[in-house]
N, C-alpha and C. Protein backbone atom coordinates (compact mmCIF):
# COMPACT_ATOMS: atom_id res chain seq x y z
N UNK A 1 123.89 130.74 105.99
CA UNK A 1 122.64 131.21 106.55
C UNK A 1 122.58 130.74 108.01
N UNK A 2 122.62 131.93 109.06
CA UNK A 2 122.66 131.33 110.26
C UNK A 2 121.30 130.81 110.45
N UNK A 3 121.19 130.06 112.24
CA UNK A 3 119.66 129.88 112.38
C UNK A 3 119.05 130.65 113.32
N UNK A 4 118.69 131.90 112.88
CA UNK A 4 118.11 132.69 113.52
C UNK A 4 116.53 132.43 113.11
N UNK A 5 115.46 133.36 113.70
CA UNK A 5 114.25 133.62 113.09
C UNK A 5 113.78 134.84 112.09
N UNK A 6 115.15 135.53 112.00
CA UNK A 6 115.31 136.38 110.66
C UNK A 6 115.21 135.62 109.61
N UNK A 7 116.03 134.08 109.57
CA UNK A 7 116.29 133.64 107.91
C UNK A 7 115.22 132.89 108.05
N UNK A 8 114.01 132.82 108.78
CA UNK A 8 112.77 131.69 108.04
C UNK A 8 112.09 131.87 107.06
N UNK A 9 112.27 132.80 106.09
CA UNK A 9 112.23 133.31 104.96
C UNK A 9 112.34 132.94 104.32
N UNK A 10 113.77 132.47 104.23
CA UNK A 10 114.46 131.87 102.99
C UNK A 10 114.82 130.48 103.22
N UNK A 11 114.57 129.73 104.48
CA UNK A 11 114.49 128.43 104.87
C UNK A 11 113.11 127.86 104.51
N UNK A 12 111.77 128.80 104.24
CA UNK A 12 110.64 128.42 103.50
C UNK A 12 110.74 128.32 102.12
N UNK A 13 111.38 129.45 101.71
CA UNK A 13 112.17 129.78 100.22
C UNK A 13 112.50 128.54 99.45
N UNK A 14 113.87 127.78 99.99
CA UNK A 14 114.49 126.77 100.14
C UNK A 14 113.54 125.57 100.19
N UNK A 15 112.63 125.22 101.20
CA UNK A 15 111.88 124.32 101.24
C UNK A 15 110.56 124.04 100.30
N UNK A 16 110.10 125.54 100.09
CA UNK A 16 109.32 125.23 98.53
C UNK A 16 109.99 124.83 97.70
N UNK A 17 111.21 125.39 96.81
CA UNK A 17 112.05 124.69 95.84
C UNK A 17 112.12 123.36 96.22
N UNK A 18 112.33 123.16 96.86
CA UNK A 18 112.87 121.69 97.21
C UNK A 18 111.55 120.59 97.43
N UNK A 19 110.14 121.27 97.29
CA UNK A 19 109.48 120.33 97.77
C UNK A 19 108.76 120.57 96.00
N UNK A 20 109.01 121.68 95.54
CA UNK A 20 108.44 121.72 93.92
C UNK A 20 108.91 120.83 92.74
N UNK A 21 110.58 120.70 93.32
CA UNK A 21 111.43 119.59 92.43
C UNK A 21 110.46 118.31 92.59
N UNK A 22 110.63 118.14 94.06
CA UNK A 22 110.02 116.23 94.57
C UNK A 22 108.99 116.05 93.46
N UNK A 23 107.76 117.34 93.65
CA UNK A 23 106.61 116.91 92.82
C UNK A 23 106.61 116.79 91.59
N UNK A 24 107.52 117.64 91.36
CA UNK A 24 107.89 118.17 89.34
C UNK A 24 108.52 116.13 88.94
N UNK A 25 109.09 115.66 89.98
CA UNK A 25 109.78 114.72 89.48
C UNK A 25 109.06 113.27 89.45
N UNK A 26 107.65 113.76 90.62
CA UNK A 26 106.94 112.10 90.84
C UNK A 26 105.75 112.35 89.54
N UNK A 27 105.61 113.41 89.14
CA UNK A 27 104.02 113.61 88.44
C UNK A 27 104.20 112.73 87.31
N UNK A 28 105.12 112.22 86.54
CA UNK A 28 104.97 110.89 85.44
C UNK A 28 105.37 109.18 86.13
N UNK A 29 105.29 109.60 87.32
CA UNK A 29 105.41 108.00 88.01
C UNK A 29 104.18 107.23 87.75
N UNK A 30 103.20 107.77 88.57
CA UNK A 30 102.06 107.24 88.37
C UNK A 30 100.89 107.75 87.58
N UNK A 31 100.06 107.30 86.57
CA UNK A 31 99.45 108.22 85.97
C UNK A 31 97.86 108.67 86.32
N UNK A 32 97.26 109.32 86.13
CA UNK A 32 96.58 110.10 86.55
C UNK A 32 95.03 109.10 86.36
N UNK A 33 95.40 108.71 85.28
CA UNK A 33 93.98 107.48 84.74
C UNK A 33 94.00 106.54 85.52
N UNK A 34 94.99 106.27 85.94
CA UNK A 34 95.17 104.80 87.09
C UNK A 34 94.91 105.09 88.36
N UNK A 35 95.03 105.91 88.54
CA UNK A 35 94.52 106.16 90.12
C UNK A 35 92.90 106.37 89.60
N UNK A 36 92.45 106.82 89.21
CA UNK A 36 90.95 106.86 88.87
C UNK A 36 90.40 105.75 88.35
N UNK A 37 90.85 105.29 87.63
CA UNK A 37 90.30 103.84 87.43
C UNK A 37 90.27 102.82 89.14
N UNK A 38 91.84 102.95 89.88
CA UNK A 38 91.39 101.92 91.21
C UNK A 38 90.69 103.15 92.32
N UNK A 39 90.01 104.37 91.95
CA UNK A 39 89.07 104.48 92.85
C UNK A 39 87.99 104.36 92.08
N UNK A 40 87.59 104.27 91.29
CA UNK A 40 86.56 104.11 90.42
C UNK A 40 86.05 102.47 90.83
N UNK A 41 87.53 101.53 90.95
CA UNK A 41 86.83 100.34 90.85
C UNK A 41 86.49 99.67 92.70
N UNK A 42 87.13 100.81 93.67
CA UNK A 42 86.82 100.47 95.13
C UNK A 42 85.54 101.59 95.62
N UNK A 43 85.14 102.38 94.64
CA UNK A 43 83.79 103.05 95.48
C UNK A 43 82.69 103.08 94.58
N UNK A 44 81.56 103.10 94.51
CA UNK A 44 80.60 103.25 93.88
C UNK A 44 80.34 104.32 93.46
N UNK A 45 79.65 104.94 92.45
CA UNK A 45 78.83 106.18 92.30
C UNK A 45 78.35 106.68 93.30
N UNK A 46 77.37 105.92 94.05
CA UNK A 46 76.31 106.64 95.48
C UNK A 46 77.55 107.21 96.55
N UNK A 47 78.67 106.54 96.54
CA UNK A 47 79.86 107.03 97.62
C UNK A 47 80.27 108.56 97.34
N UNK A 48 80.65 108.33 95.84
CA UNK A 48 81.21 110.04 95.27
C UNK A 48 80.27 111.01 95.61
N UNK A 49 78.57 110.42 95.11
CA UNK A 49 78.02 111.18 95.13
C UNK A 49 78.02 112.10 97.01
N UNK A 50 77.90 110.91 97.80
CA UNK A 50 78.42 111.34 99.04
C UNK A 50 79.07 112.24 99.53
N UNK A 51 80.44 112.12 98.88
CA UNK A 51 81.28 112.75 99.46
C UNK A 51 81.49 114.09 98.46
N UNK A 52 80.72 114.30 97.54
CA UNK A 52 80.34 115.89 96.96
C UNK A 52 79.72 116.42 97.89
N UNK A 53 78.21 116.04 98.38
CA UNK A 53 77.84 116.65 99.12
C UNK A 53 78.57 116.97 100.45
N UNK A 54 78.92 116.09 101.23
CA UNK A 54 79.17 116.64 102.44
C UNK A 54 80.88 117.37 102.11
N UNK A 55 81.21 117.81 101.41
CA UNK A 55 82.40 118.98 100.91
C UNK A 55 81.71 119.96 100.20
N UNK A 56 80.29 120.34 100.06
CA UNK A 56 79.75 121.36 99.32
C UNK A 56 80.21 122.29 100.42
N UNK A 57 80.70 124.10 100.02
CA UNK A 57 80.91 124.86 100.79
C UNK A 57 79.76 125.23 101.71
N UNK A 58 78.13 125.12 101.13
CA UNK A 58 77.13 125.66 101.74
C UNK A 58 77.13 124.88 103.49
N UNK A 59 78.01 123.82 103.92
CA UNK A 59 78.25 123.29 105.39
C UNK A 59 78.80 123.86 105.63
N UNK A 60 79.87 124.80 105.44
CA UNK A 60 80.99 124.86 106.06
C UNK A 60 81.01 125.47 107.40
N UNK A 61 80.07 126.55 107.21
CA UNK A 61 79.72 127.42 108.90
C UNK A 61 79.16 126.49 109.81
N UNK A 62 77.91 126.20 109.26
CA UNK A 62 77.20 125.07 110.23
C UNK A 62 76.99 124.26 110.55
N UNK A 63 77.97 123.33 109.26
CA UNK A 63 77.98 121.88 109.45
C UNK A 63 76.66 121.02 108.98
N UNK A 64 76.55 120.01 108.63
CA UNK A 64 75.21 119.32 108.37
C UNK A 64 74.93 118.19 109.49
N UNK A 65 73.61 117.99 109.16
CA UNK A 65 73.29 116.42 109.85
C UNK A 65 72.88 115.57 109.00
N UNK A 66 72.45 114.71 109.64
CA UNK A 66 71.80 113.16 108.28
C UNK A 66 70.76 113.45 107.70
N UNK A 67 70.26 114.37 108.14
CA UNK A 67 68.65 114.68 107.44
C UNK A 67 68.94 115.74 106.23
N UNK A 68 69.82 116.50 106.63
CA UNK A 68 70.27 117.37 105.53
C UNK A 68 70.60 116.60 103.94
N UNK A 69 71.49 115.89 104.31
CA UNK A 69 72.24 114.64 103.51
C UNK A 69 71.60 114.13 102.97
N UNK A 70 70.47 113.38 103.84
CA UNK A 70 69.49 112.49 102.71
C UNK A 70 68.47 113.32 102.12
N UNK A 71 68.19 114.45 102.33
CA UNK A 71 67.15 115.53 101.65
C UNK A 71 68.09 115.54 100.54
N UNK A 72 69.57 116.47 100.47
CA UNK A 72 70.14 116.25 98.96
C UNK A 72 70.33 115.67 98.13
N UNK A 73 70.71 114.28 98.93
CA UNK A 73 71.05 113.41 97.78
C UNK A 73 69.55 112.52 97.02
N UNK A 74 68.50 112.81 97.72
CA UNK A 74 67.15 111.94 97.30
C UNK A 74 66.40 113.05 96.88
N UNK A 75 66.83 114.07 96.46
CA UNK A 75 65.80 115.19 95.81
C UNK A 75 66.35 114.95 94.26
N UNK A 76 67.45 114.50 93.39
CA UNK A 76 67.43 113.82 92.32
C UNK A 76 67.20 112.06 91.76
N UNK A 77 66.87 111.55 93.12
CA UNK A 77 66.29 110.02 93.15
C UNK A 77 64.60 110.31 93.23
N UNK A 78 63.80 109.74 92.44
CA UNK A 78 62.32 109.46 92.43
C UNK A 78 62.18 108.07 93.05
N UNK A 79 63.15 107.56 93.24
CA UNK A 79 62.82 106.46 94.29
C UNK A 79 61.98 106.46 95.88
């Protein structure tokens, strides 16, 4: 396969396979409960809850501010 910009095709081709093996081969290294358990045990609930909101799609055009943020997340707190 020369290196032209005809074969980037099959040099992407090539590089998916090759990057599908890596993953096919790490996914029983570490398991899936353990990583959730040590973020579970370095963030709080109020953090997740955080970072749902500001990844809700309804920002995505316009972006939010802090007032937005704390209107969502304190409209299910009666605090």
């Amino acid at each position: 396969m020369g290196k032209s910009i005809a074969n980037l095709y099959q040099y992407a081709e090539i590089s998916k396979a090759a990057n599908k093996r890596f993953l096919d081969s790490m996914q029983n290294i570490i398991s899936v409960q353990s990583i959730e358990m040590e973020i579970n045990d370095v963030w709080s609930p109020d953090v997740f809850r955080l970072f749902e909101e500001i990844s809700d799609e309804k920002y995505l055009i316009c972006g939010f501010t802090n007032q937005n943020i704390q209107n969502s997340l304190n409209k299910g707190n009666p605090d």
